[in-house]
Protein backbone atom coordinates (compact mmCIF):
# COMPACT_ATOMS: atom_id res chain seq x y z
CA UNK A 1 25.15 141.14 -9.88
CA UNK A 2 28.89 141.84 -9.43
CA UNK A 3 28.87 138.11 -8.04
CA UNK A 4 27.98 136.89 -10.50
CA UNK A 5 29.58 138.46 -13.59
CA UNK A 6 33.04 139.19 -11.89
CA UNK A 7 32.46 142.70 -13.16
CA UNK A 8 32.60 145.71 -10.15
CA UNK A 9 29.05 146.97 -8.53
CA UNK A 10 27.51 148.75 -10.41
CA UNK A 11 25.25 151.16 -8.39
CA UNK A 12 24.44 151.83 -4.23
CA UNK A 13 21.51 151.13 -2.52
CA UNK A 14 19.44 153.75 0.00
CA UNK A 15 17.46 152.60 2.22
CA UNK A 16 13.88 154.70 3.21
CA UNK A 17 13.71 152.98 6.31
CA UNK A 18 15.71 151.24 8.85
CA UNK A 19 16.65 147.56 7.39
CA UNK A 20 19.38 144.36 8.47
CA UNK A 21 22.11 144.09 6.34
CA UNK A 22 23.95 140.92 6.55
CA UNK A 23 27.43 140.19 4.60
CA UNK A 24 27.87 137.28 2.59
CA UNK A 25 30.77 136.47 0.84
CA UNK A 26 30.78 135.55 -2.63
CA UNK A 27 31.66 132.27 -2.67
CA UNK A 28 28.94 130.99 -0.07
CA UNK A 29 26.64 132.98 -2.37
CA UNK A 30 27.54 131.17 -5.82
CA UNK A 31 27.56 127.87 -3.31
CA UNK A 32 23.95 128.48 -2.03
CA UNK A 33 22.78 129.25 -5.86
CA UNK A 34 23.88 125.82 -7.15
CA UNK A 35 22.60 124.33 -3.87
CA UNK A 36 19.14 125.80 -4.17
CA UNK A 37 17.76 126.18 -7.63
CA UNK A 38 14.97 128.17 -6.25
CA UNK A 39 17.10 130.70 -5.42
CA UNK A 40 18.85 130.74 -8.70
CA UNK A 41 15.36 130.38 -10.60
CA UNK A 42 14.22 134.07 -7.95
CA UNK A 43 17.20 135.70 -8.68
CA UNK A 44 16.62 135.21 -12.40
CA UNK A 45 13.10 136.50 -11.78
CA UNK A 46 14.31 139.54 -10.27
CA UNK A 47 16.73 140.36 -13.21
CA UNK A 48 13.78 139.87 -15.31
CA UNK A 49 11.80 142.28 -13.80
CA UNK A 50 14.59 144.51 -13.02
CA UNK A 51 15.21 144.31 -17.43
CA UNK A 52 11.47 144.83 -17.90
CA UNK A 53 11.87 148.46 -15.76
CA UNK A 54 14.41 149.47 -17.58
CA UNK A 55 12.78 148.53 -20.94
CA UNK A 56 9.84 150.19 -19.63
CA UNK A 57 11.77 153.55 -18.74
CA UNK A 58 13.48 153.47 -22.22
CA UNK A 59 10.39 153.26 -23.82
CA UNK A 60 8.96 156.53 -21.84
CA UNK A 61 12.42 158.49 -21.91
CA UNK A 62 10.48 160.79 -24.49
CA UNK A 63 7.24 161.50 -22.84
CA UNK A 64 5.70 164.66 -21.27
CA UNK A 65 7.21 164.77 -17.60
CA UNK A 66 3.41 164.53 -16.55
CA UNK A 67 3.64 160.77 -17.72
CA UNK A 68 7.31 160.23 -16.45
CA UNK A 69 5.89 160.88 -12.82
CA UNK A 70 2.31 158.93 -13.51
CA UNK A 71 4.61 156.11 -14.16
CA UNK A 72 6.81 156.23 -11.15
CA UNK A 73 3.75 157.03 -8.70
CA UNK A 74 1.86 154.15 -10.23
CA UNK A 75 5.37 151.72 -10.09
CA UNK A 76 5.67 153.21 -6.22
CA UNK A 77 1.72 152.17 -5.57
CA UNK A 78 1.58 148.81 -7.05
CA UNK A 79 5.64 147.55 -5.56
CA UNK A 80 5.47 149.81 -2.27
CA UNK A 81 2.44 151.14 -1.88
CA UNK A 82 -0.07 150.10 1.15
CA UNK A 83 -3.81 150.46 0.63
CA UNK A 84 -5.93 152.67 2.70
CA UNK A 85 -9.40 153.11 2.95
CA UNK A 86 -9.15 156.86 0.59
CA UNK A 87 -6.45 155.10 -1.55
CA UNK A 88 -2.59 154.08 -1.65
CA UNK A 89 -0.15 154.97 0.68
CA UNK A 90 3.50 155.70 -0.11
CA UNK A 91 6.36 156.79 1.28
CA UNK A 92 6.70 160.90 0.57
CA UNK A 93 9.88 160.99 -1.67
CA UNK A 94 11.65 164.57 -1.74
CA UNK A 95 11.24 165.98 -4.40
CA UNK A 96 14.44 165.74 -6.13
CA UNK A 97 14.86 162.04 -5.25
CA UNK A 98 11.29 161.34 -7.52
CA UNK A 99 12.77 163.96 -10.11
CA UNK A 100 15.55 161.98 -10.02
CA UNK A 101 13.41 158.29 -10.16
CA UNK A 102 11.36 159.56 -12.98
CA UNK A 103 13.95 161.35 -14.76
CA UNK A 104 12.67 165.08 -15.33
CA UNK A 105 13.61 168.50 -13.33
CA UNK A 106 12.68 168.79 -10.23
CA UNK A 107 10.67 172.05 -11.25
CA UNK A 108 8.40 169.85 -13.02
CA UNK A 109 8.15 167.39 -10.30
CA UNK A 110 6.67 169.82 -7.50
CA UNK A 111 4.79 171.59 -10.48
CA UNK A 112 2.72 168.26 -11.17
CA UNK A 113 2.86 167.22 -7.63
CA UNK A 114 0.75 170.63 -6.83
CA UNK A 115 -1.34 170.09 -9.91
CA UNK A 116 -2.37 166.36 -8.81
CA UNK A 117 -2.75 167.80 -5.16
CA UNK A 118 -5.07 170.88 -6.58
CA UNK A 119 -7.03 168.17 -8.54
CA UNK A 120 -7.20 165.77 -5.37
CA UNK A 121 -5.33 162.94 -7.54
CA UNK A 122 -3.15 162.72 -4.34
CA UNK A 123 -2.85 163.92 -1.15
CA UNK A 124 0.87 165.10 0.45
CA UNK A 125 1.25 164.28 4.37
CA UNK A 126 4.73 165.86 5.35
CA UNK A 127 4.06 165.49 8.87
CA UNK A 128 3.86 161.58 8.10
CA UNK A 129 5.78 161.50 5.32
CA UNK A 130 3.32 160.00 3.66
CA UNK A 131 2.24 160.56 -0.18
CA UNK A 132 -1.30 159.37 -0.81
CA UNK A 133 -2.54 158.51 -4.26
CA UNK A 134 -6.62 159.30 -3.77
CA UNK A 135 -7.04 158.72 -7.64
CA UNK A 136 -5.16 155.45 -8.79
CA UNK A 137 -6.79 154.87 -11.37
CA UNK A 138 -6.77 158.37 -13.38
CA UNK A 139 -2.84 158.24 -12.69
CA UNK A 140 -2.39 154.94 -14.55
CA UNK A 141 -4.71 156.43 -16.90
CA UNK A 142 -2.27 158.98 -17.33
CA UNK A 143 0.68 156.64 -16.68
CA UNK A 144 -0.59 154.64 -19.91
CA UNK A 145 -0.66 157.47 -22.14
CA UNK A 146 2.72 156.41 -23.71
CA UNK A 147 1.18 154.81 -26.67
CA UNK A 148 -1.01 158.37 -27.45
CA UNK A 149 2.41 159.76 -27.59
CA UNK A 150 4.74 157.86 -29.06
């Protein structure tokens, strides 16, 4: 973004698992875009889905932390998530990084985690680091329950 608006960046990235970087300066970049108006027209989809998240995350800001965490297990699933044959696979966040993600204490966050685990709405693999959601569909049940409290 800071390529394209001039403006400094605006946040850091972390990566959950190993990745290439590669470095490319800003004038090849704004080169390549008019070059290639597919990239231009992906990059614009991207921004438009990144808007949409945020829009989505304002609209939930007031919700029960139970919701705030559907949501972000359910976003995690569907963009990350690999299906299994007992459910979805994700990557097992620590605890105060998914606090952080779906914006409540972290309290809450292990407090719901254990509820969802005692309910078997998800299953937590530390030795794999693995999170798996055994009950999709009664978290975005949950996850939709926005509109019942709004």
């Amino acid at each position: 973004m800071a390529v394209i608006d001039e403006a400094p960046r605006s946040c850091d990235v972390i990566s959950m698992c190993p990745v290439k970087i590669i470095r490319v300066p800003a004038q090849h970049f704004l080169e390549a875009l008019e070059r290639y108006p597919e990239l231009s027209r992906r990059l614009l989809q991207l921004f438009i889905r990144r808007q949409r998240i945020f829009n989505h995350r304002f609209q939930i800001k007031d919700q029960p932390p139970a919701v705030k965490l559907a949501n972000t297990l359910v976003y995690l699933a569907e963009n990350y998530g690999r299906k299994t044959e007992v459910g979805v696979e994700i990557f097992n966040i620590p605890s105060s990084d998914l606090a952080d993600i779906a914006n409540i204490t972290v309290t809450d966050t292990r407090q719901i985690l254990e509820k969802l685990a005692k309910n078997e709405w998800i299953k937590i693999d530390p030795d794999n680091q693995k999170l798996h959601l055994l009950q999709l569909k009664q978290l975005s049940n949950l996850a939709q329950r926005v509109n019942a409290h709004s």
